[in-house]
PDB file of N, CA and C in Angstrom:
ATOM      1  N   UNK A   1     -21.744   5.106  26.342  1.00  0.00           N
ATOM      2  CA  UNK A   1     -23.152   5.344  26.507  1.00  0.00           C
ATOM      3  C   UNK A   1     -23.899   4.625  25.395  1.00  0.00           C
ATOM      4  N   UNK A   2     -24.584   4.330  25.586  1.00  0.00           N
ATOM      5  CA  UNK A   2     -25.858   3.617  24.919  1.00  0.00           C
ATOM      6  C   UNK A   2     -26.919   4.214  24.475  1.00  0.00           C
ATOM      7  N   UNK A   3     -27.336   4.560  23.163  1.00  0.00           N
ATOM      8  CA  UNK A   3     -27.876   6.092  22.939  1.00  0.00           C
ATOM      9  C   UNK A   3     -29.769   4.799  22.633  1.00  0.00           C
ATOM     10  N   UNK A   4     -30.696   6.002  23.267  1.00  0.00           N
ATOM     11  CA  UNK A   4     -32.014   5.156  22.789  1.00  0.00           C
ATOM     12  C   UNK A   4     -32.460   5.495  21.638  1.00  0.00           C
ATOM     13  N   UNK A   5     -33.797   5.243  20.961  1.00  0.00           N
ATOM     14  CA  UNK A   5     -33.860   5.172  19.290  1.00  0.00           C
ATOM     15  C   UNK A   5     -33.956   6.457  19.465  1.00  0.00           C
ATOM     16  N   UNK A   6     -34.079   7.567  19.978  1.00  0.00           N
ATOM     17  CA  UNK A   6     -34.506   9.129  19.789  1.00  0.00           C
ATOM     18  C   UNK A   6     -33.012   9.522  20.189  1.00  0.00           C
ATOM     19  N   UNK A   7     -32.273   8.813  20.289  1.00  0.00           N
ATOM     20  CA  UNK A   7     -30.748   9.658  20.056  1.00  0.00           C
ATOM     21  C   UNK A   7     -29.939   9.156  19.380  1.00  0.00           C
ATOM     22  N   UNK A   8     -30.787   8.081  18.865  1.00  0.00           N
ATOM     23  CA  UNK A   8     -29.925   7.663  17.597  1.00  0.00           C
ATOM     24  C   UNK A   8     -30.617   8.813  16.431  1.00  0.00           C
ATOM     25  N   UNK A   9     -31.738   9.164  16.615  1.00  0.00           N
ATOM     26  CA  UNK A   9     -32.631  10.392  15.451  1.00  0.00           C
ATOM     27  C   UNK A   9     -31.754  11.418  15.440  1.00  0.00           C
ATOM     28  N   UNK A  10     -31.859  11.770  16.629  1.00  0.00           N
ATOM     29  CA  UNK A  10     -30.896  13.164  16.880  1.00  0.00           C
ATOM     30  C   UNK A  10     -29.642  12.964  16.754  1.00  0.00           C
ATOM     31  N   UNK A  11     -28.989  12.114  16.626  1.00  0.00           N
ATOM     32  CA  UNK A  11     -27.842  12.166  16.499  1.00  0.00           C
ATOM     33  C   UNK A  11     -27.657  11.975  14.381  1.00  0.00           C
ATOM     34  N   UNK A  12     -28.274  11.123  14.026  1.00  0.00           N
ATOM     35  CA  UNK A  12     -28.128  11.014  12.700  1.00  0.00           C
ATOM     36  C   UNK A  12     -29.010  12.803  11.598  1.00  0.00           C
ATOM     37  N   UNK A  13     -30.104  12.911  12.482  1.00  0.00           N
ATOM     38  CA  UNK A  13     -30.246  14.370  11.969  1.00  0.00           C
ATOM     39  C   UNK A  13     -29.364  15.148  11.808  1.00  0.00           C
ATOM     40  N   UNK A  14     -28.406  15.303  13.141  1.00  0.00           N
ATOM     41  CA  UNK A  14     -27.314  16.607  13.249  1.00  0.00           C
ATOM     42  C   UNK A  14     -27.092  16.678  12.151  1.00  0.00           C
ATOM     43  N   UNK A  15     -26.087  15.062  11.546  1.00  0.00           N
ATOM     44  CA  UNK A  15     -25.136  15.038  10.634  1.00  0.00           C
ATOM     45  C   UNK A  15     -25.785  15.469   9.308  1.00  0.00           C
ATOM     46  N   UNK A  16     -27.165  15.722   9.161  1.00  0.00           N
ATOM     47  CA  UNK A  16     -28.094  15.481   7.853  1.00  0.00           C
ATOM     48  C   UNK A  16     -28.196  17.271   7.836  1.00  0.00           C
ATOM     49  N   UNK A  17     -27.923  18.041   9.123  1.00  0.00           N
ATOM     50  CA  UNK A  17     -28.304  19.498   8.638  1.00  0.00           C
ATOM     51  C   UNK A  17     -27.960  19.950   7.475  1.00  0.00           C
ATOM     52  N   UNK A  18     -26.643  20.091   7.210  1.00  0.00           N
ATOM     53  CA  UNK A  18     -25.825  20.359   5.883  1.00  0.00           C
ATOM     54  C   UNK A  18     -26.548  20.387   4.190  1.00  0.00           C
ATOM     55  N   UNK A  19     -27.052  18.908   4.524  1.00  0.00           N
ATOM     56  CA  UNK A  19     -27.641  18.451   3.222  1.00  0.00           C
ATOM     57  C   UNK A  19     -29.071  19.363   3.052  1.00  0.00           C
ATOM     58  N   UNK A  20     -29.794  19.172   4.266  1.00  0.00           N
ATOM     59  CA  UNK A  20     -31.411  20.035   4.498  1.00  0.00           C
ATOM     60  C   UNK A  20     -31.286  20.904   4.434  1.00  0.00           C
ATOM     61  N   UNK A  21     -30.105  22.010   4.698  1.00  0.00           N
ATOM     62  CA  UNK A  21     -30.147  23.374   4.811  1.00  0.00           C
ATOM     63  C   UNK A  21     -28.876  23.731   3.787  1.00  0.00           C
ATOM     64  N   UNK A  22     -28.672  23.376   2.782  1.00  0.00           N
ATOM     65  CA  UNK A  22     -27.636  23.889   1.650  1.00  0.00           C
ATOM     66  C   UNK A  22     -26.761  25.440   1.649  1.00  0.00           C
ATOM     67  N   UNK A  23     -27.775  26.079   1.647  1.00  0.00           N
ATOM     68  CA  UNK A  23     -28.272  27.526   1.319  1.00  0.00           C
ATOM     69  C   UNK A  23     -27.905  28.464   2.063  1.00  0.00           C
ATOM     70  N   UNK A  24     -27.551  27.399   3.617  1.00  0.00           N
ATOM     71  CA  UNK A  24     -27.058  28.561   4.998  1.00  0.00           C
ATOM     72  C   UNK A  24     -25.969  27.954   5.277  1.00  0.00           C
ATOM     73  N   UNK A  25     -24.952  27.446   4.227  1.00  0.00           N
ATOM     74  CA  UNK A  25     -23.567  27.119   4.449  1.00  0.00           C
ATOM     75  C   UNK A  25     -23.023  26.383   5.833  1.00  0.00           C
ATOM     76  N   UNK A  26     -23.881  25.576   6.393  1.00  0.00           N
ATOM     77  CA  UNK A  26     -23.322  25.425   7.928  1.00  0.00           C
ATOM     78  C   UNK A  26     -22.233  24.390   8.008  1.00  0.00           C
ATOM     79  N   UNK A  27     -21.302  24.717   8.956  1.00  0.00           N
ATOM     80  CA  UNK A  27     -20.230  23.549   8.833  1.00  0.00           C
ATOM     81  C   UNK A  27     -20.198  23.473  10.969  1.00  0.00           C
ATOM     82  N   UNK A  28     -20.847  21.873  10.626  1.00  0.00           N
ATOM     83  CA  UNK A  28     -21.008  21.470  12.312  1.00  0.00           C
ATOM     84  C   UNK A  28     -19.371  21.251  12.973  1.00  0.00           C
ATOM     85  N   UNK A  29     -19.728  21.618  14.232  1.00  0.00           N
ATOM     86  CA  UNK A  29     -18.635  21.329  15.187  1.00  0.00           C
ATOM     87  C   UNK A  29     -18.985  20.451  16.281  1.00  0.00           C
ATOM     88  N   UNK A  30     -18.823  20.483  17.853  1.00  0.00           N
ATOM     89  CA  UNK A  30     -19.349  19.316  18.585  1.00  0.00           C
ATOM     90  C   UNK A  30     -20.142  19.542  18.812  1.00  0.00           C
ATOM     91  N   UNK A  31     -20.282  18.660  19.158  1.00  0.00           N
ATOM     92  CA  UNK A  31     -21.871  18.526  20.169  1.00  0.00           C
ATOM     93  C   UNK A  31     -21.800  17.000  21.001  1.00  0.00           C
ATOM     94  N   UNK A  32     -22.626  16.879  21.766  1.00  0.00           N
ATOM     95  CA  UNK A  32     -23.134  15.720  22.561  1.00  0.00           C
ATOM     96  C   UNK A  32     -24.444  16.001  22.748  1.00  0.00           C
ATOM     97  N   UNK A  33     -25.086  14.278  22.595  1.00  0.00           N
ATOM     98  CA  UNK A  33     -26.289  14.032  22.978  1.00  0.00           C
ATOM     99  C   UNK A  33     -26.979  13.902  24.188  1.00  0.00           C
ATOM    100  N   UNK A  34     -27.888  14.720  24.999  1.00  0.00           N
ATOM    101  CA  UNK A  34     -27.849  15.018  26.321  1.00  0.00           C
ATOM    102  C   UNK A  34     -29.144  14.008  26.799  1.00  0.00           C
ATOM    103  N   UNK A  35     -29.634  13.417  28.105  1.00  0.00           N
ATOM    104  CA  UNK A  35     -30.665  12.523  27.990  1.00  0.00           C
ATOM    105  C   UNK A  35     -31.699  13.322  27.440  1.00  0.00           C
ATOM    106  N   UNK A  36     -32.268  14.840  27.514  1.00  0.00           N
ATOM    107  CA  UNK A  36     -33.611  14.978  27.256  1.00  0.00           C
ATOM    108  C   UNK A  36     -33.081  16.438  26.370  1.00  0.00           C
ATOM    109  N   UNK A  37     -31.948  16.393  26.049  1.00  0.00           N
ATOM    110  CA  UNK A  37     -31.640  17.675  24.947  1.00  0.00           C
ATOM    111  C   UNK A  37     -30.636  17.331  24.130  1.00  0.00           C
ATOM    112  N   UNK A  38     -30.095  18.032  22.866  1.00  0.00           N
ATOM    113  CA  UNK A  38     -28.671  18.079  22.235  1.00  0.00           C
ATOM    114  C   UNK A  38     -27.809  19.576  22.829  1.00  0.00           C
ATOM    115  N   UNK A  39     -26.730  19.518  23.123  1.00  0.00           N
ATOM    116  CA  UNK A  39     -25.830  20.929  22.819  1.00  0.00           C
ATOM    117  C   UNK A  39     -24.552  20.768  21.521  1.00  0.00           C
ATOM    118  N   UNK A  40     -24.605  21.377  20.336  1.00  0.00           N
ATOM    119  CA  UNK A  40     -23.737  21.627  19.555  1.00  0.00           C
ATOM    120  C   UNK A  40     -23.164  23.142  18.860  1.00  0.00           C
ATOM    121  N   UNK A  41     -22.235  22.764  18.877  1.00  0.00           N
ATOM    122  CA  UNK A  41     -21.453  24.011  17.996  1.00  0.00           C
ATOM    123  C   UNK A  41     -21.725  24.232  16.729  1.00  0.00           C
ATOM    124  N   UNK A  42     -22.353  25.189  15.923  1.00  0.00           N
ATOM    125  CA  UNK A  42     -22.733  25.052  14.640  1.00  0.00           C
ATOM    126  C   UNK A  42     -21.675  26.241  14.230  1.00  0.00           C
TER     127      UNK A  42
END
């Protein structure tokens, strides 16, 4: 798949939660980028 510039955002955000949110310990699991949503495992 060929992701457009708004899933390249969403996709590079996911990986950035961690850093933005320190404080609420999150450790990501999957997810996929959907055409007009994300679903992930947090």
């Amino acid at each position: 798949m060929i992701s457009s510039e708004i899933g390249k955002i969403a996709q590079d955000d996911r990986f950035k939660t961690p850093e933005i949110r320190p404080g609420m310990h999150i450790v990501l699991d999957a997810f996929v980028v959907m055409p007009n949503h994300v679903h992930g495992i947090i």
